[in-house]
PDB file of N, CA and C in Angstrom:
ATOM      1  N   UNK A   1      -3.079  18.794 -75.787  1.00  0.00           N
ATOM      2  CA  UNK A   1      -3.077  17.747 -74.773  1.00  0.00           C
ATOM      3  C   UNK A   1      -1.644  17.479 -74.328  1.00  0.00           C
ATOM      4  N   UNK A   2      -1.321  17.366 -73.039  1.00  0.00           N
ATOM      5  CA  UNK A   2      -0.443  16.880 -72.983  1.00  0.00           C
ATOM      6  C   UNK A   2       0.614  15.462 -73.035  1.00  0.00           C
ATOM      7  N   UNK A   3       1.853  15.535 -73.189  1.00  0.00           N
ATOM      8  CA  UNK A   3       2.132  14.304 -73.489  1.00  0.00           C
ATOM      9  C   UNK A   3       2.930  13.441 -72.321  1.00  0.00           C
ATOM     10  N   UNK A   4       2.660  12.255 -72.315  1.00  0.00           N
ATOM     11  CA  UNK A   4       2.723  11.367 -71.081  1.00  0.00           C
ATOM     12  C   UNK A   4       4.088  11.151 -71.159  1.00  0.00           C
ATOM     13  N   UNK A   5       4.774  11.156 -69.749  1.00  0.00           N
ATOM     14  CA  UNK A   5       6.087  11.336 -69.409  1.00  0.00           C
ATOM     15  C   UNK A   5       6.657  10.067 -68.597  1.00  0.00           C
ATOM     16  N   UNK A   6       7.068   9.435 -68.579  1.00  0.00           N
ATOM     17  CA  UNK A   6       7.431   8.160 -67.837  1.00  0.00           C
ATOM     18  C   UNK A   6       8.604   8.940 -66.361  1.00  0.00           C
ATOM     19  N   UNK A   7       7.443   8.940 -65.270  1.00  0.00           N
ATOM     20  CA  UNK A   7       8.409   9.245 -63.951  1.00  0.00           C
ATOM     21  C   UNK A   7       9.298   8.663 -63.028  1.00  0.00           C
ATOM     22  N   UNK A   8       8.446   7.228 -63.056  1.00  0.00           N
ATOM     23  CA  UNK A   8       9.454   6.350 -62.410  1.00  0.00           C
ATOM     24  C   UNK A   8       9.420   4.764 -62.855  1.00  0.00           C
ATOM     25  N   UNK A   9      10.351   4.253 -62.733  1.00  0.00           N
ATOM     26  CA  UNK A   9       9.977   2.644 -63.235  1.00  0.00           C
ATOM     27  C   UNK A   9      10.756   1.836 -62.120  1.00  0.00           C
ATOM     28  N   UNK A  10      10.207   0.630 -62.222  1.00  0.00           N
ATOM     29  CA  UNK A  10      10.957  -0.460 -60.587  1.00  0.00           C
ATOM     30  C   UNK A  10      10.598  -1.377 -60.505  1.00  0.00           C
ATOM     31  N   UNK A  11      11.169  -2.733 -60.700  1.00  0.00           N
ATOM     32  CA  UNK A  11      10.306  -4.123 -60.374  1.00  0.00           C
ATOM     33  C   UNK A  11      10.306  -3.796 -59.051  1.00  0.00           C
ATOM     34  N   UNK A  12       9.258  -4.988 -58.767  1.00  0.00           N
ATOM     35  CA  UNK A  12       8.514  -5.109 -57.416  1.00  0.00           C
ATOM     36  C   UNK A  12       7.975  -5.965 -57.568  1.00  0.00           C
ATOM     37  N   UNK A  13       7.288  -6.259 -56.041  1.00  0.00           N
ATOM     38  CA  UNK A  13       5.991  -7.546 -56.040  1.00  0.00           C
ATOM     39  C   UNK A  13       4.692  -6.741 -55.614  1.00  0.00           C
ATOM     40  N   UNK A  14       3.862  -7.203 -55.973  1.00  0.00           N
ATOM     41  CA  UNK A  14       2.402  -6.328 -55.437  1.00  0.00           C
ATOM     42  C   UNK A  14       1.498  -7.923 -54.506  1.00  0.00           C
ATOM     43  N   UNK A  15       1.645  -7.583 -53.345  1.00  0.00           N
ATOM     44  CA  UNK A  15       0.757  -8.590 -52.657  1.00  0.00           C
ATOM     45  C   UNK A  15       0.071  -9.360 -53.599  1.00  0.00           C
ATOM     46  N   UNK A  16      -0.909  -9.297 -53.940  1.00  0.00           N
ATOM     47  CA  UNK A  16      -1.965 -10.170 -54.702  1.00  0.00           C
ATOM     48  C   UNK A  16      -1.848 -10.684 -55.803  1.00  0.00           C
ATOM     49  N   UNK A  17      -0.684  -9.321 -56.579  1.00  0.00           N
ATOM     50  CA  UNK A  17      -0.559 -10.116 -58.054  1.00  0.00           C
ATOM     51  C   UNK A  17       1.090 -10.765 -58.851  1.00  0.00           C
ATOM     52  N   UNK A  18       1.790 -10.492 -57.749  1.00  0.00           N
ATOM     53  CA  UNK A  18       3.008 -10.695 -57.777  1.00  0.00           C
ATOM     54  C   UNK A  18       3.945 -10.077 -58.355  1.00  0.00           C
ATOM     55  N   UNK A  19       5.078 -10.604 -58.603  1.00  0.00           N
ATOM     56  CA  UNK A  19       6.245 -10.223 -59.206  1.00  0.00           C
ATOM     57  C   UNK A  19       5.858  -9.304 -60.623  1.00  0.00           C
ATOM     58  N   UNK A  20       6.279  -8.114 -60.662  1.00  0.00           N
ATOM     59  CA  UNK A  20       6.186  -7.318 -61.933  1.00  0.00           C
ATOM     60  C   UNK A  20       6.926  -5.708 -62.332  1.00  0.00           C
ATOM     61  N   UNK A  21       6.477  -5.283 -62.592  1.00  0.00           N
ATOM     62  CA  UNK A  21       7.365  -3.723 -62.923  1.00  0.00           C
ATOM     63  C   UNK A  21       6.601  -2.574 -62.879  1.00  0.00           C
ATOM     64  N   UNK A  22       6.669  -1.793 -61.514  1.00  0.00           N
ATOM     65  CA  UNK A  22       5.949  -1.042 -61.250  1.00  0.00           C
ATOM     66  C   UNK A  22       5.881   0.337 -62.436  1.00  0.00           C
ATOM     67  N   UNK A  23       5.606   1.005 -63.219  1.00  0.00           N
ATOM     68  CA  UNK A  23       5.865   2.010 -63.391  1.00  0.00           C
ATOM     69  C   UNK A  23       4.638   3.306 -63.173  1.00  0.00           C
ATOM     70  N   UNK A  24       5.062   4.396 -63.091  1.00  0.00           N
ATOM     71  CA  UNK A  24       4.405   5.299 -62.661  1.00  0.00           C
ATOM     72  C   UNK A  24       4.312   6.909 -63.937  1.00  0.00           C
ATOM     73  N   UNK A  25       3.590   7.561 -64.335  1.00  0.00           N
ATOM     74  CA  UNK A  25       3.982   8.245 -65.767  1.00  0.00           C
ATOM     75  C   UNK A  25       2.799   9.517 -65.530  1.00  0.00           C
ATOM     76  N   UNK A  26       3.288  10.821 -66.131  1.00  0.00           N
ATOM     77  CA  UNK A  26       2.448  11.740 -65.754  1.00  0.00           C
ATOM     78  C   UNK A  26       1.019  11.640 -65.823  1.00  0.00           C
ATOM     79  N   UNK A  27       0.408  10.196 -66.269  1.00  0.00           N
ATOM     80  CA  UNK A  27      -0.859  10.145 -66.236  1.00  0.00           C
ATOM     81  C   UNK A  27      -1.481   9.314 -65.840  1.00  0.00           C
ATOM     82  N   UNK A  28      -0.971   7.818 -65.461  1.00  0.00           N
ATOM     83  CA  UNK A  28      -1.393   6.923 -64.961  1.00  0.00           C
ATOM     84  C   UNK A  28      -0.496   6.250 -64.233  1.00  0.00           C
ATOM     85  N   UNK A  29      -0.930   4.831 -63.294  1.00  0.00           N
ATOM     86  CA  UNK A  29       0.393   3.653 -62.643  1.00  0.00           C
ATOM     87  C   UNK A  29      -0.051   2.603 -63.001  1.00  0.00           C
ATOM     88  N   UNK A  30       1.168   1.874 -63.432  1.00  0.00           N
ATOM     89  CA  UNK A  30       0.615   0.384 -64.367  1.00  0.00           C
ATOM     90  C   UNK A  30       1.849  -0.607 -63.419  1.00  0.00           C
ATOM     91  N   UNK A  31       1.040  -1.373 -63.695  1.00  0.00           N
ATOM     92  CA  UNK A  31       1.559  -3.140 -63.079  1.00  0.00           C
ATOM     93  C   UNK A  31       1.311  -3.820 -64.065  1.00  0.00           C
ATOM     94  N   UNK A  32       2.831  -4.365 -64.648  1.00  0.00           N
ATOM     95  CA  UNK A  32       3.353  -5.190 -66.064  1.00  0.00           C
ATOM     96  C   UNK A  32       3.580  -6.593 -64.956  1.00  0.00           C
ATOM     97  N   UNK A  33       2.922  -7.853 -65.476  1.00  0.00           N
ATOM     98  CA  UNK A  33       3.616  -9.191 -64.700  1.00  0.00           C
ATOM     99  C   UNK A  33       4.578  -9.163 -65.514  1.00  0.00           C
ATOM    100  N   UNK A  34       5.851  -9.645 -64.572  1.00  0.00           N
ATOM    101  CA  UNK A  34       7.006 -10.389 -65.488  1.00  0.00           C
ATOM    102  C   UNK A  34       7.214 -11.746 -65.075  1.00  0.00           C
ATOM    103  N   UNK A  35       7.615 -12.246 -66.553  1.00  0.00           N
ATOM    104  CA  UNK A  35       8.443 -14.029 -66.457  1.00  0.00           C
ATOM    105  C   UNK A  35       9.684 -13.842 -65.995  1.00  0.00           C
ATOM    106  N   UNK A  36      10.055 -14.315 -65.038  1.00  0.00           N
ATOM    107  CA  UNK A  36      11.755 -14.812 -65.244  1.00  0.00           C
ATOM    108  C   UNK A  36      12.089 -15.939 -65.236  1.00  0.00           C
ATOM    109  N   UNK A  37      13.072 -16.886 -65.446  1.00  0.00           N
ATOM    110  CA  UNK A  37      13.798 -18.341 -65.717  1.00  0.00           C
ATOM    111  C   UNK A  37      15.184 -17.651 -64.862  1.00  0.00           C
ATOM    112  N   UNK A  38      14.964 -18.420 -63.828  1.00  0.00           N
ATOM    113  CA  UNK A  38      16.329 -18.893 -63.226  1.00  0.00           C
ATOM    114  C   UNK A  38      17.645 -19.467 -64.183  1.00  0.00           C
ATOM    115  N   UNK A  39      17.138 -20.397 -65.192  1.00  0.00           N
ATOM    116  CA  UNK A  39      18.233 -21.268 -65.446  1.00  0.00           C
ATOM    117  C   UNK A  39      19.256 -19.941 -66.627  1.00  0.00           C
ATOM    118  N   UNK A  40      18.851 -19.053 -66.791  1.00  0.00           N
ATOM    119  CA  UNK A  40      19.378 -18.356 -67.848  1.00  0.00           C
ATOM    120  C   UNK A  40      19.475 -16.873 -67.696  1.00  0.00           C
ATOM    121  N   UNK A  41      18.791 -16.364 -65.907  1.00  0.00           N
ATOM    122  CA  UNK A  41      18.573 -15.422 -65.839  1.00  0.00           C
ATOM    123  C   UNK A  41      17.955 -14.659 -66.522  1.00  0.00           C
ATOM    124  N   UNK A  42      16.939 -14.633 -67.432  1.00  0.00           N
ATOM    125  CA  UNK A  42      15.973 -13.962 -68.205  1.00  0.00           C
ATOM    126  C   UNK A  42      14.891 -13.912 -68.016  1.00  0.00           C
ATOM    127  N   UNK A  43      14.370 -12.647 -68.140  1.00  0.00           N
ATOM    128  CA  UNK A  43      12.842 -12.078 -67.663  1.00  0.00           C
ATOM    129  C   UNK A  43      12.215 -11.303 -68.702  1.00  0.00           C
ATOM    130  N   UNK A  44      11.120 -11.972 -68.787  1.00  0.00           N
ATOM    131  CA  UNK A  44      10.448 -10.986 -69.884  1.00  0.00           C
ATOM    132  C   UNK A  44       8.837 -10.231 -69.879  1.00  0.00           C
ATOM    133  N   UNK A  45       8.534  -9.494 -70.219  1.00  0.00           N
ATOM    134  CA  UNK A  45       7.009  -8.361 -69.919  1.00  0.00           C
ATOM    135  C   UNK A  45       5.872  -9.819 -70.096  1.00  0.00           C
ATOM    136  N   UNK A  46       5.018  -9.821 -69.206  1.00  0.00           N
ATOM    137  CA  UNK A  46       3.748 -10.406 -69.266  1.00  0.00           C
ATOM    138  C   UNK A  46       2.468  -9.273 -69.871  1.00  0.00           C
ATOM    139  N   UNK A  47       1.617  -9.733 -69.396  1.00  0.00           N
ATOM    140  CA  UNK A  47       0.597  -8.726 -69.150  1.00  0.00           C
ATOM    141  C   UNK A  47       0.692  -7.739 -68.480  1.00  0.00           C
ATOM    142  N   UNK A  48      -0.521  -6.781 -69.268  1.00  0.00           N
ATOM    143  CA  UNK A  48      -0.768  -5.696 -67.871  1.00  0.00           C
ATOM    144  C   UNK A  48      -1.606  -5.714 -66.451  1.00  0.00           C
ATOM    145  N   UNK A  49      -1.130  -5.529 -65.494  1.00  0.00           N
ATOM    146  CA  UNK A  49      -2.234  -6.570 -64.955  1.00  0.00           C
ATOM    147  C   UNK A  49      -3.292  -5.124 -64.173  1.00  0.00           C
ATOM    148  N   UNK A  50      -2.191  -3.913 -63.951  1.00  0.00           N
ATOM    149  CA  UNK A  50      -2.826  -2.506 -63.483  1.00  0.00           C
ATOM    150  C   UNK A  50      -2.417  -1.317 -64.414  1.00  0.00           C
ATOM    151  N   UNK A  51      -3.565  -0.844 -64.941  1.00  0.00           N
ATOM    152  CA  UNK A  51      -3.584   0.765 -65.654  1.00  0.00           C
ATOM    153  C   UNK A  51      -4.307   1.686 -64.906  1.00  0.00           C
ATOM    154  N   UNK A  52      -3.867   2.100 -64.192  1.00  0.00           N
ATOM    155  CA  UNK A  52      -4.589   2.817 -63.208  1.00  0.00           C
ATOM    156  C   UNK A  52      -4.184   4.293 -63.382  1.00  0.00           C
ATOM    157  N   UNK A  53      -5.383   5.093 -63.769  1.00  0.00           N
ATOM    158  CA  UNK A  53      -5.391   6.976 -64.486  1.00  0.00           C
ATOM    159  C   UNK A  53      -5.112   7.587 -63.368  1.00  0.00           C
ATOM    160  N   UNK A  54      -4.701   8.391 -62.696  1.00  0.00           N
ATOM    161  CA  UNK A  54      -3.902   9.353 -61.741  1.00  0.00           C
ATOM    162  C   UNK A  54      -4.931   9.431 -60.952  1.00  0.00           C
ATOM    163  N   UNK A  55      -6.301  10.539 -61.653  1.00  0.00           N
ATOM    164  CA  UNK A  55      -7.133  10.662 -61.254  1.00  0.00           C
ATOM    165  C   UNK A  55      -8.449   9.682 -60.434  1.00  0.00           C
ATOM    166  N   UNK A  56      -8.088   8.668 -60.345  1.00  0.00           N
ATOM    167  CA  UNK A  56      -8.631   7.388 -59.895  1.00  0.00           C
ATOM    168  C   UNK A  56      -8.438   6.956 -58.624  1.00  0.00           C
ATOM    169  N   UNK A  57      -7.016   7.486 -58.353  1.00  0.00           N
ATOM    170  CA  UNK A  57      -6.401   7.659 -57.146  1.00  0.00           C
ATOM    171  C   UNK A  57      -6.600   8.020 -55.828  1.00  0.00           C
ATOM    172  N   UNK A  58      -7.030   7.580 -54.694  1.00  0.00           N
ATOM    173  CA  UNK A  58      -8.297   7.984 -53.455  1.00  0.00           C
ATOM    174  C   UNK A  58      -6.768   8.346 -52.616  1.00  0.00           C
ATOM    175  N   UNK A  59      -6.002   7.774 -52.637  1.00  0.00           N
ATOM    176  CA  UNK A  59      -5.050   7.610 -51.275  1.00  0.00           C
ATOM    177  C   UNK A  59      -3.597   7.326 -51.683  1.00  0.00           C
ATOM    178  N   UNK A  60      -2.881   7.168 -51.257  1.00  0.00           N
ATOM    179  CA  UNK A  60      -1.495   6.758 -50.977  1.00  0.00           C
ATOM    180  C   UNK A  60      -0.845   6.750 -50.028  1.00  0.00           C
ATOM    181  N   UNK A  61       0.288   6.160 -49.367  1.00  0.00           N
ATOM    182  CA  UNK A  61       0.718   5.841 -47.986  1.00  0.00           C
ATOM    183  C   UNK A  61       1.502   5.176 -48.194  1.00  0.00           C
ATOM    184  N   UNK A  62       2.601   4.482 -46.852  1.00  0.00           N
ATOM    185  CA  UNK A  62       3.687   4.039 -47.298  1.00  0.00           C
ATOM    186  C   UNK A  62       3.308   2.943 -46.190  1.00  0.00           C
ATOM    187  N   UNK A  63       3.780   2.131 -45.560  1.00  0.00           N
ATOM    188  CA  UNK A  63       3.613   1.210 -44.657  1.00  0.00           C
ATOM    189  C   UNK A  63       4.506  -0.124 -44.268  1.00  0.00           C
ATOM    190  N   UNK A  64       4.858  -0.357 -43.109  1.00  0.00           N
ATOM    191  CA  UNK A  64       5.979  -1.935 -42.784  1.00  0.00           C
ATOM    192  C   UNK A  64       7.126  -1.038 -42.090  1.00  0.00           C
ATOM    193  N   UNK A  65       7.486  -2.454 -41.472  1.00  0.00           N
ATOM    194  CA  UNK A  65       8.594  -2.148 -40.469  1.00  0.00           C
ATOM    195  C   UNK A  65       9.665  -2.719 -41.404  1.00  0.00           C
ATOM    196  N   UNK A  66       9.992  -3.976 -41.344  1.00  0.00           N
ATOM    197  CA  UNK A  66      11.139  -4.945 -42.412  1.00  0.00           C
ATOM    198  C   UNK A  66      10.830  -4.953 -43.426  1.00  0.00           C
ATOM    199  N   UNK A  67       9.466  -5.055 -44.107  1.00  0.00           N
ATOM    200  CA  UNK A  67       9.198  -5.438 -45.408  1.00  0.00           C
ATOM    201  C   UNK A  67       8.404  -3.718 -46.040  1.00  0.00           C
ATOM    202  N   UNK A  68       9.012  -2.809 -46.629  1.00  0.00           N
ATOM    203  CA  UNK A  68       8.152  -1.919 -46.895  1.00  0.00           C
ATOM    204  C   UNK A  68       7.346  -1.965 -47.842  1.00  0.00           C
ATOM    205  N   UNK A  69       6.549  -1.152 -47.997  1.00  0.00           N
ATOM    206  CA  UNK A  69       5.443  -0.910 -49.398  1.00  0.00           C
ATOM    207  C   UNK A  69       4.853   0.399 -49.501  1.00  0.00           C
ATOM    208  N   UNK A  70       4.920   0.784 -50.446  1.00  0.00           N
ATOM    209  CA  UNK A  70       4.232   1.841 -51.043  1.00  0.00           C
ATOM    210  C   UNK A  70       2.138   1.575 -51.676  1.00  0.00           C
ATOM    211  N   UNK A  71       1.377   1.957 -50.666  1.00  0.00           N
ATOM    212  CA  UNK A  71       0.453   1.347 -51.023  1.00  0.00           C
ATOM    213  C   UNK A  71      -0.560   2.780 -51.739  1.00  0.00           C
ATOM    214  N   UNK A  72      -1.099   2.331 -52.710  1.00  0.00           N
ATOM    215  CA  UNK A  72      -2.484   2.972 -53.532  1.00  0.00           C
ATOM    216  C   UNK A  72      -4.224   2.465 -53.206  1.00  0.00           C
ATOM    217  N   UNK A  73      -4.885   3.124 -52.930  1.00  0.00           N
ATOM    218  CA  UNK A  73      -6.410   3.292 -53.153  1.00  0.00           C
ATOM    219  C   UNK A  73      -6.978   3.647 -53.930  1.00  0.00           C
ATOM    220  N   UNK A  74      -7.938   2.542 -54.740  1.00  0.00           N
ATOM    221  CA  UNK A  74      -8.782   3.281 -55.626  1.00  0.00           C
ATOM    222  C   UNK A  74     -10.091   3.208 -55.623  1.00  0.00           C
ATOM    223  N   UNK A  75     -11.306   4.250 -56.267  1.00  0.00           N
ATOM    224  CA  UNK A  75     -12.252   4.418 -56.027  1.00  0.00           C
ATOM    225  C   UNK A  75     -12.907   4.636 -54.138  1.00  0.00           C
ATOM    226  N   UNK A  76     -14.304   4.652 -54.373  1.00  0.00           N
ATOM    227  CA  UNK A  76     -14.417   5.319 -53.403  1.00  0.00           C
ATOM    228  C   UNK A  76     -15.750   3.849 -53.150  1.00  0.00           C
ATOM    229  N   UNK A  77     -16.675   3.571 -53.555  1.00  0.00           N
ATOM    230  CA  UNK A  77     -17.270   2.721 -52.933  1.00  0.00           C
ATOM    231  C   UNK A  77     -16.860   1.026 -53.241  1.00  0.00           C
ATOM    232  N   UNK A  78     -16.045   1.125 -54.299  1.00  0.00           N
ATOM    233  CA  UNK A  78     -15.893  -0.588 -53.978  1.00  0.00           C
ATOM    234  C   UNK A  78     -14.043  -0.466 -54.331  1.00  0.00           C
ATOM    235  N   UNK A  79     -13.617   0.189 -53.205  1.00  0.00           N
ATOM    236  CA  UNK A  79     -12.178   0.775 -52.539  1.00  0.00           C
ATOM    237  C   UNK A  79     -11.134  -0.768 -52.881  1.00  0.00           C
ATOM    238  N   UNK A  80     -10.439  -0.275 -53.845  1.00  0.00           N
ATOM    239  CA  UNK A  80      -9.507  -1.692 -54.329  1.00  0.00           C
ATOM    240  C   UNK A  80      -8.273  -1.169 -53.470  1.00  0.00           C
ATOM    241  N   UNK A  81      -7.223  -1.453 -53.013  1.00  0.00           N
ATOM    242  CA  UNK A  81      -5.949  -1.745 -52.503  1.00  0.00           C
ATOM    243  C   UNK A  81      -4.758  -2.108 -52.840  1.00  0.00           C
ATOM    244  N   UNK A  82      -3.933  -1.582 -53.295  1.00  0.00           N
ATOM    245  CA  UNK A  82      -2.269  -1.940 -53.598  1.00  0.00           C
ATOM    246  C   UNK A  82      -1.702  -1.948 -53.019  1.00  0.00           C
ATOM    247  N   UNK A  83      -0.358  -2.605 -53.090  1.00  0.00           N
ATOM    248  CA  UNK A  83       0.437  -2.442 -51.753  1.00  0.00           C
ATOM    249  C   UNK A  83       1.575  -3.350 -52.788  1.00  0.00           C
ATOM    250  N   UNK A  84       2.748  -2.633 -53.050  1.00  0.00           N
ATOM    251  CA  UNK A  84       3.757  -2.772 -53.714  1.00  0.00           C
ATOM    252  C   UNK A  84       5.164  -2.677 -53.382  1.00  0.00           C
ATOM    253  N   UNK A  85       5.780  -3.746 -52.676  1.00  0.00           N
ATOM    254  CA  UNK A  85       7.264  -3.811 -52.516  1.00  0.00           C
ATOM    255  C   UNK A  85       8.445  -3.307 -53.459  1.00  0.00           C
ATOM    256  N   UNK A  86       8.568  -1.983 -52.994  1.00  0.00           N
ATOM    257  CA  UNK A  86       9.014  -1.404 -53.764  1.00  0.00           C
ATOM    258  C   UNK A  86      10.574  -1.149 -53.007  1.00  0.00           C
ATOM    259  N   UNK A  87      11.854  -0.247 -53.447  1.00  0.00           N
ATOM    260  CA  UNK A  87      12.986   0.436 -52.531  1.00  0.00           C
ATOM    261  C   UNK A  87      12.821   1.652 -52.494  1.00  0.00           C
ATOM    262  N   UNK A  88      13.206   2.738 -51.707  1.00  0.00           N
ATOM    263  CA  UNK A  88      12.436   3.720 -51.385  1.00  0.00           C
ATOM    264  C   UNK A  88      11.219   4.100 -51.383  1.00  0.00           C
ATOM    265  N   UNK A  89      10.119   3.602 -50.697  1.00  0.00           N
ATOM    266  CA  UNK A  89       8.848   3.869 -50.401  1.00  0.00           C
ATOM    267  C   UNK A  89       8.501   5.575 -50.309  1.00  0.00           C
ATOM    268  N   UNK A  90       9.163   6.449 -49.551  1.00  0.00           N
ATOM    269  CA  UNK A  90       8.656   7.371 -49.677  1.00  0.00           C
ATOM    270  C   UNK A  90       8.877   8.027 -50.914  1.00  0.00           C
ATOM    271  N   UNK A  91      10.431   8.028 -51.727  1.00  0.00           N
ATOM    272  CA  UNK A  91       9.926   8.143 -52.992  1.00  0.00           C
ATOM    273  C   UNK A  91       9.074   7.680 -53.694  1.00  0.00           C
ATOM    274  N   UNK A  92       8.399   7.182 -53.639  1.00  0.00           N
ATOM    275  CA  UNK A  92       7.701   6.804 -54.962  1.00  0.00           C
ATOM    276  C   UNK A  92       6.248   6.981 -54.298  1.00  0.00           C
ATOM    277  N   UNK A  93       6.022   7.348 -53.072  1.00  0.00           N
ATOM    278  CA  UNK A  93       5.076   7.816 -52.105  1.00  0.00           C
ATOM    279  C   UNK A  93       4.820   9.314 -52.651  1.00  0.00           C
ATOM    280  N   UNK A  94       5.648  10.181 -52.512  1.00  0.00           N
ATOM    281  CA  UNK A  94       5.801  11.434 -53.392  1.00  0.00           C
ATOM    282  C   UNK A  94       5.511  11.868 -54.322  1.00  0.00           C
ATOM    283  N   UNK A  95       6.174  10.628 -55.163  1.00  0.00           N
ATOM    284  CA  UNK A  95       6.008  10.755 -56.870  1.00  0.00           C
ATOM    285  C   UNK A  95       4.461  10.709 -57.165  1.00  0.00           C
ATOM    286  N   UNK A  96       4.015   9.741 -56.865  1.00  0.00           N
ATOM    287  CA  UNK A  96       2.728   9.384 -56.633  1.00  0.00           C
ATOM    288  C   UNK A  96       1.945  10.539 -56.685  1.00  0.00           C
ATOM    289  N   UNK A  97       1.939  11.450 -55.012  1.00  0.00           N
ATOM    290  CA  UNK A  97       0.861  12.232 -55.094  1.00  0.00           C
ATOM    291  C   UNK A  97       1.707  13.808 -55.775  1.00  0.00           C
ATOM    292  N   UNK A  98       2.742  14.084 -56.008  1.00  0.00           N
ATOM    293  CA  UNK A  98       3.041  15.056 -56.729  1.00  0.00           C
ATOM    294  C   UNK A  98       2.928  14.760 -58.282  1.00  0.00           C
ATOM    295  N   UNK A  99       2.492  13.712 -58.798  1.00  0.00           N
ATOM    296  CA  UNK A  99       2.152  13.355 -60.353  1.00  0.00           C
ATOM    297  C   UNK A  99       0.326  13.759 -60.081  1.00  0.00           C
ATOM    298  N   UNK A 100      -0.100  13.503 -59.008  1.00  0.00           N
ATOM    299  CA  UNK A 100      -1.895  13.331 -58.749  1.00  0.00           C
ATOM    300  C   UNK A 100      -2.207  15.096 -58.642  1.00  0.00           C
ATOM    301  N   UNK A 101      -0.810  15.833 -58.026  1.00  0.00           N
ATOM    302  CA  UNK A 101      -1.511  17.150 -58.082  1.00  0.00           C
ATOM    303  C   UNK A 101      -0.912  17.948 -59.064  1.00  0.00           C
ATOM    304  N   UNK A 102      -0.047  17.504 -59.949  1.00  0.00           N
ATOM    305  CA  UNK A 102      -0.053  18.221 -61.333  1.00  0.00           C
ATOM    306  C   UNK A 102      -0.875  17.882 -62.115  1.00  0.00           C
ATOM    307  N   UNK A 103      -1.657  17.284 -62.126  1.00  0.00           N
ATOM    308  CA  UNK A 103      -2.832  16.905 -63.021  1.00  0.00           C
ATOM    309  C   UNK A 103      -3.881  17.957 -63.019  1.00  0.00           C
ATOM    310  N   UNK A 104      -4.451  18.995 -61.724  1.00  0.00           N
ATOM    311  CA  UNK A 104      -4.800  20.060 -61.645  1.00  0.00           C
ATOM    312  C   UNK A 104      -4.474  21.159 -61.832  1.00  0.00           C
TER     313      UNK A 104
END
Protein backbone atom coordinates (compact mmCIF):
# COMPACT_ATOMS: atom_id res chain seq x y z
CA UNK A 1 0.00 0.00 0.00
CA UNK A 2 1.11 3.08 -0.43
CA UNK A 3 2.17 5.67 1.95
CA UNK A 4 0.43 9.08 2.32
CA UNK A 5 2.56 12.05 1.46
CA UNK A 6 1.61 15.52 2.66
CA UNK A 7 1.56 17.84 -0.78
CA UNK A 8 0.52 20.96 0.22
CA UNK A 9 -0.51 22.80 3.42
CA UNK A 10 -2.09 26.67 3.77
CA UNK A 11 -4.41 28.43 6.10
CA UNK A 12 -7.36 29.73 4.50
CA UNK A 13 -11.03 30.44 4.97
CA UNK A 14 -13.58 28.07 3.36
CA UNK A 15 -16.95 30.04 2.78
CA UNK A 16 -19.18 28.10 5.09
CA UNK A 17 -16.85 26.85 7.58
CA UNK A 18 -14.32 29.39 8.11
CA UNK A 19 -10.98 30.14 9.11
CA UNK A 20 -8.71 26.86 9.04
CA UNK A 21 -5.72 24.97 7.37
CA UNK A 22 -6.20 23.70 4.18
CA UNK A 23 -4.09 20.68 3.59
CA UNK A 24 -3.99 18.48 0.66
CA UNK A 25 -1.87 14.74 0.80
CA UNK A 26 -1.48 11.94 -1.78
CA UNK A 27 -4.74 10.62 -0.63
CA UNK A 28 -7.13 12.85 0.64
CA UNK A 29 -8.02 17.07 1.41
CA UNK A 30 -8.77 17.95 4.93
CA UNK A 31 -10.11 21.21 6.54
CA UNK A 32 -8.57 21.55 10.26
CA UNK A 33 -10.71 24.73 12.08
CA UNK A 34 -8.25 26.86 13.79
CA UNK A 35 -8.45 29.10 17.13
CA UNK A 36 -6.55 32.17 17.12
CA UNK A 37 -6.38 35.00 20.09
CA UNK A 38 -5.46 38.27 18.93
CA UNK A 39 -4.25 39.32 22.34
CA UNK A 40 -1.12 36.93 22.14
CA UNK A 41 -1.10 36.08 18.60
CA UNK A 42 -1.70 32.34 19.04
CA UNK A 43 -3.54 29.83 17.05
CA UNK A 44 -4.20 26.51 17.66
CA UNK A 45 -5.75 23.07 15.55
CA UNK A 46 -9.58 22.70 16.20
CA UNK A 47 -11.39 20.03 14.66
CA UNK A 48 -11.52 18.36 11.52
CA UNK A 49 -14.14 19.76 9.90
CA UNK A 50 -13.23 18.08 5.98
CA UNK A 51 -11.55 14.54 5.19
CA UNK A 52 -12.26 14.32 1.93
CA UNK A 53 -10.51 10.80 -0.11
CA UNK A 54 -9.15 12.02 -3.58
CA UNK A 55 -11.33 9.73 -5.14
CA UNK A 56 -14.55 11.49 -3.98
CA UNK A 57 -13.57 14.29 -5.93
CA UNK A 58 -16.25 15.25 -8.97
CA UNK A 59 -14.55 18.65 -9.97
CA UNK A 60 -12.16 21.35 -9.26
CA UNK A 61 -11.84 24.94 -10.56
CA UNK A 62 -10.52 28.06 -9.53
CA UNK A 63 -12.82 31.16 -9.46
CA UNK A 64 -13.03 35.39 -8.40
CA UNK A 65 -11.82 38.41 -9.67
CA UNK A 66 -10.38 40.24 -6.10
CA UNK A 67 -11.15 37.58 -3.80
CA UNK A 68 -9.83 34.14 -5.27
CA UNK A 69 -10.68 30.51 -4.43
CA UNK A 70 -9.80 27.31 -5.27
CA UNK A 71 -13.10 25.41 -5.30
CA UNK A 72 -13.85 21.31 -4.90
CA UNK A 73 -17.02 19.10 -5.76
CA UNK A 74 -18.09 16.24 -4.20
CA UNK A 75 -20.23 13.37 -5.03
CA UNK A 76 -22.48 13.21 -7.73
CA UNK A 77 -26.18 13.28 -6.53
CA UNK A 78 -26.25 15.25 -3.36
CA UNK A 79 -23.09 17.52 -4.99
CA UNK A 80 -21.46 19.33 -1.75
CA UNK A 81 -19.23 22.52 -2.69
CA UNK A 82 -15.96 24.08 -1.43
CA UNK A 83 -14.64 27.04 -2.15
CA UNK A 84 -11.42 27.94 -0.21
CA UNK A 85 -9.48 31.26 -0.02
CA UNK A 86 -6.49 30.20 -0.64
CA UNK A 87 -2.84 32.23 -2.42
CA UNK A 88 -2.14 30.80 -5.57
CA UNK A 89 -5.33 29.25 -6.71
CA UNK A 90 -4.09 27.66 -9.67
CA UNK A 91 -1.54 25.96 -7.72
CA UNK A 92 -3.29 24.22 -5.59
CA UNK A 93 -5.94 23.88 -8.58
CA UNK A 94 -3.21 21.53 -10.09
CA UNK A 95 -2.15 19.92 -7.12
CA UNK A 96 -5.53 18.92 -6.64
CA UNK A 97 -6.25 17.22 -9.89
CA UNK A 98 -2.59 15.93 -10.47
CA UNK A 99 -2.84 14.16 -6.79
CA UNK A 100 -6.70 12.81 -8.29
CA UNK A 101 -4.83 11.34 -11.38
CA UNK A 102 -2.01 9.63 -9.66
CA UNK A 103 -4.29 7.72 -7.80
CA UNK A 104 -4.89 5.69 -11.15
Amino acid sequence: MDKEEKIRQEDCSEDGLGSGILTLTSKRIAFDKTMSRIMDFSKRMGDTMLDIPLQDITRTWKEGRLIKKVCISTGTKDEKIYKFGVFGTGGWAEDIEDAISSLS
